[in-house]
C-alpha atoms as a PDB file:
ATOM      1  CA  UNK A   1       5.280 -41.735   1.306  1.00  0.00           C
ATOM      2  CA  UNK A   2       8.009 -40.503  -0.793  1.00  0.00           C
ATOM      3  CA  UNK A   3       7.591 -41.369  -4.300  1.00  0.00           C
ATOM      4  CA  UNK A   4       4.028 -43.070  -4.045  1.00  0.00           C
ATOM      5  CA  UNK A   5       1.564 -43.391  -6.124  1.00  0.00           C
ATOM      6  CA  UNK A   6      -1.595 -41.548  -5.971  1.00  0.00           C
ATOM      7  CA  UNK A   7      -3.661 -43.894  -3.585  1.00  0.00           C
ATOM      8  CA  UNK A   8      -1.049 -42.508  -1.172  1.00  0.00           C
ATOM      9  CA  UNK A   9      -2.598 -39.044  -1.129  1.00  0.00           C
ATOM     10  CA  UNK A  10      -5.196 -38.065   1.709  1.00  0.00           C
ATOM     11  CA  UNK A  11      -8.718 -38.385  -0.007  1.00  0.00           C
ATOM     12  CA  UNK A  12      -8.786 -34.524   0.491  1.00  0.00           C
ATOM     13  CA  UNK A  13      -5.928 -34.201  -1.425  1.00  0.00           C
ATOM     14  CA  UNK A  14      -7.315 -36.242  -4.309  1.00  0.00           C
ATOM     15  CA  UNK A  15     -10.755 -34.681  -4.067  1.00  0.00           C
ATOM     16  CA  UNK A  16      -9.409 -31.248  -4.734  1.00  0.00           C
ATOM     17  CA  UNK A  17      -6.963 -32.699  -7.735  1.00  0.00           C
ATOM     18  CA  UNK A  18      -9.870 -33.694  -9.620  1.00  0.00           C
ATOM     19  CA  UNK A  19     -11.908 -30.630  -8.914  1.00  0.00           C
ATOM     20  CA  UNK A  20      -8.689 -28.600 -10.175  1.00  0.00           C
ATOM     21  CA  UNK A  21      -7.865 -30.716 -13.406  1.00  0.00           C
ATOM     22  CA  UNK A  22     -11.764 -30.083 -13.723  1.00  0.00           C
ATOM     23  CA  UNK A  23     -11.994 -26.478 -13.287  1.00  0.00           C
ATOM     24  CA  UNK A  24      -8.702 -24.628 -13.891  1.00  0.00           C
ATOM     25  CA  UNK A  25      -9.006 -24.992 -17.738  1.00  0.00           C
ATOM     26  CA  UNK A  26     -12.748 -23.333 -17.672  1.00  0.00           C
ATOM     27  CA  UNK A  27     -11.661 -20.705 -14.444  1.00  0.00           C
ATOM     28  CA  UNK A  28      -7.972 -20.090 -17.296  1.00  0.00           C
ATOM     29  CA  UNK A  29      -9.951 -19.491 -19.891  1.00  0.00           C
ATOM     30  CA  UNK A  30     -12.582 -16.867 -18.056  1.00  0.00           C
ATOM     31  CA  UNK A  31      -9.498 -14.644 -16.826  1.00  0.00           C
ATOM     32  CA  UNK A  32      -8.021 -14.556 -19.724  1.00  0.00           C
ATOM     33  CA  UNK A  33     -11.066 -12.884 -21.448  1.00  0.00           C
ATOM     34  CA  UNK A  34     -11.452  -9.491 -22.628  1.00  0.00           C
ATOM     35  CA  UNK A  35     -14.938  -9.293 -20.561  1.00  0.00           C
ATOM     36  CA  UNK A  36     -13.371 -10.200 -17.377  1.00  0.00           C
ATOM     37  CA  UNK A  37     -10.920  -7.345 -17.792  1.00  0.00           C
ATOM     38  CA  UNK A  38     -13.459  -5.682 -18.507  1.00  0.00           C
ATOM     39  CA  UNK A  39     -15.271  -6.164 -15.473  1.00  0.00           C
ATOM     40  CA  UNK A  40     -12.513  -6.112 -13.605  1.00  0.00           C
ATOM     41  CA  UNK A  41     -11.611  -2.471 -14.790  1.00  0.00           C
ATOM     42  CA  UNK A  42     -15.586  -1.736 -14.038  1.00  0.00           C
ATOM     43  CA  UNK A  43     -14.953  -2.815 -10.524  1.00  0.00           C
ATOM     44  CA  UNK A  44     -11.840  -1.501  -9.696  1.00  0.00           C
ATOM     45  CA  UNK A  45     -13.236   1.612 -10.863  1.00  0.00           C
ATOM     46  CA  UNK A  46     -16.665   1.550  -8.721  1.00  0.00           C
ATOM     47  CA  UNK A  47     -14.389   0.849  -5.832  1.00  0.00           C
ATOM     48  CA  UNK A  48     -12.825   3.582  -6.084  1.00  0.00           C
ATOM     49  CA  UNK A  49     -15.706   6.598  -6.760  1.00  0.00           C
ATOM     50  CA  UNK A  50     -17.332   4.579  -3.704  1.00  0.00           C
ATOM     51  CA  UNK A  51     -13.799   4.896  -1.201  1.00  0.00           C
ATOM     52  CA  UNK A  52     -13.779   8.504  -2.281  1.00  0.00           C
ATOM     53  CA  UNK A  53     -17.592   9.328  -1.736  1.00  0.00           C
ATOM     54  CA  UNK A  54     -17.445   7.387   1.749  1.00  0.00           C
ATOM     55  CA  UNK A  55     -14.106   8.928   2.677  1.00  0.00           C
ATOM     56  CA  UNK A  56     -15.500  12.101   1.993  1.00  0.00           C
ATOM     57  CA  UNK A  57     -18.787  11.974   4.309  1.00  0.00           C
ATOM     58  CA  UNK A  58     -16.838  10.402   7.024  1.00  0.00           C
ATOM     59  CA  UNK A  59     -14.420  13.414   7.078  1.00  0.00           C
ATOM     60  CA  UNK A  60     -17.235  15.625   6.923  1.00  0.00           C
ATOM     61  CA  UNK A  61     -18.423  13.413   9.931  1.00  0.00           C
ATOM     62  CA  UNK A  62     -15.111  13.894  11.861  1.00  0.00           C
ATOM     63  CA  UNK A  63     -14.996  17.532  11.127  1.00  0.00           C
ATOM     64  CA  UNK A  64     -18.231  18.012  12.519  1.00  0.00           C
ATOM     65  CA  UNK A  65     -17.306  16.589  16.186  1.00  0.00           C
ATOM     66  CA  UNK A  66     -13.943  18.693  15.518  1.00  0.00           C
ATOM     67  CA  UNK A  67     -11.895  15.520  14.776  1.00  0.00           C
ATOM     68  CA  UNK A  68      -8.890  15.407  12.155  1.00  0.00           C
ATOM     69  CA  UNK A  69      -9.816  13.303   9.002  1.00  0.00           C
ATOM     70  CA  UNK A  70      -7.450  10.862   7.442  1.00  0.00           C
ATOM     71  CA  UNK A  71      -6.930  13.495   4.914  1.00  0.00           C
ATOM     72  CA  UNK A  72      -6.036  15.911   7.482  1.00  0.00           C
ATOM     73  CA  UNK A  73      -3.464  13.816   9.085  1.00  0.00           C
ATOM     74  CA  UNK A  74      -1.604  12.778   5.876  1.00  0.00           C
ATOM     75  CA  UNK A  75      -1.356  16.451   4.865  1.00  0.00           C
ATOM     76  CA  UNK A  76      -0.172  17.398   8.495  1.00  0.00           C
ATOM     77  CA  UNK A  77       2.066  14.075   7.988  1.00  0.00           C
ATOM     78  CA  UNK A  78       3.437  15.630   4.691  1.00  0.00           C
ATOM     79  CA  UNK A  79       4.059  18.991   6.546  1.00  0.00           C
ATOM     80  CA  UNK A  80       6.159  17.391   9.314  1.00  0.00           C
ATOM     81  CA  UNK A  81       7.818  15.303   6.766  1.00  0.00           C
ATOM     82  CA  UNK A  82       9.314  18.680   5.151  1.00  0.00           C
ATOM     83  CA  UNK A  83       9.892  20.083   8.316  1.00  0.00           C
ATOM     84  CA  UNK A  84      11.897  17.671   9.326  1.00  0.00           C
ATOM     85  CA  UNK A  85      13.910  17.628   6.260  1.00  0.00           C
ATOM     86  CA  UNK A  86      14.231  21.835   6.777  1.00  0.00           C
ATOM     87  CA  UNK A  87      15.509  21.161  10.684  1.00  0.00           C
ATOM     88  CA  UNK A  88      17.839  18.349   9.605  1.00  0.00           C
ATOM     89  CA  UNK A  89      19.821  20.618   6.469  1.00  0.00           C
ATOM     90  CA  UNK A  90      19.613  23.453   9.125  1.00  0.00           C
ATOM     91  CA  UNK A  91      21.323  21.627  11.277  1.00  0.00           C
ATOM     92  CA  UNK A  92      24.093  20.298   9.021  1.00  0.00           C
ATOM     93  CA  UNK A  93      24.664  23.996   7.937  1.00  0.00           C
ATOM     94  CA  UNK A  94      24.809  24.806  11.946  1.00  0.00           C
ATOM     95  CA  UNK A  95      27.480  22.102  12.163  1.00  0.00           C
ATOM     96  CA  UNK A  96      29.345  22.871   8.799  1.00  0.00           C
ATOM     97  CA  UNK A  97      29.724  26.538   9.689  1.00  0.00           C
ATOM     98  CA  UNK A  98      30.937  25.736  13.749  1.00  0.00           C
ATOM     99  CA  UNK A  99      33.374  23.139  12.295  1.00  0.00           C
ATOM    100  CA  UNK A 100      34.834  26.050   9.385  1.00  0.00           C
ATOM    101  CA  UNK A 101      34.664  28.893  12.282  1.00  0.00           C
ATOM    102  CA  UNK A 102      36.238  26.240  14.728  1.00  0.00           C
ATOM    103  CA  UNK A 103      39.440  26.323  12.275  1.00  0.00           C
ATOM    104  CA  UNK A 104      39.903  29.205  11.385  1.00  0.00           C
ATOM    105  CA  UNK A 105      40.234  30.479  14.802  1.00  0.00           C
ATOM    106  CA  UNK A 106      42.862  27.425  15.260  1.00  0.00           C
ATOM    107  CA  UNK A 107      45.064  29.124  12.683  1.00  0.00           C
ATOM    108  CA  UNK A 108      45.432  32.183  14.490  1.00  0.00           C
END
């Protein structure tokens, strides 16, 4: 099948050429508008005042059975997050000041 011509193709194959060649100019043409961006941007936009009014009544609805929201657990996320950080400088201090203390009492 290498190098044949086109009757070589599955008729699946052909089918969907000739839909393409048919409707990529008219689908190129349509994204490259300034309305679709515009509608896009609409979108994109109502997507995201909807996410934030449905996130917020489904916290509500989790903090009224006394569950943590997803808001809750990425701020308690963010809190263990510095924590961590805190315990792991702590510790290299710890460590820096045994290993100092460790030689100066080797030089007496």
């Amino acid at each position: 099948m290498l190098g044949g011509a086109m009757t070589d193709k599955p008729v699946w194959r052909r089918a969907y050429d000739i839909a393409e060649r048919a409707v990529a100019p008219r689908a190129e043409t349509l994204v490259r508008s300034s309305e679709f961006a515009r509608v896009t941007a609409a979108v994109a936009g109502l997507r995201h005042t909807v996410g934030r009014g449905v996130n917020g009544v489904t916290a509500g609805a989790w903090r009224h059975v006394n569950l943590p929201a997803g808001t809750d657990v990425q701020r308690l996320r963010v809190q263990i997050g510095a924590l961590d950080r805190d315990v792991r400088r702590l510790s290299l201090q710890l460590e820096q000041s045994r290993t100092s203390r460790g030689r100066s009492d080797q030089q007496w």
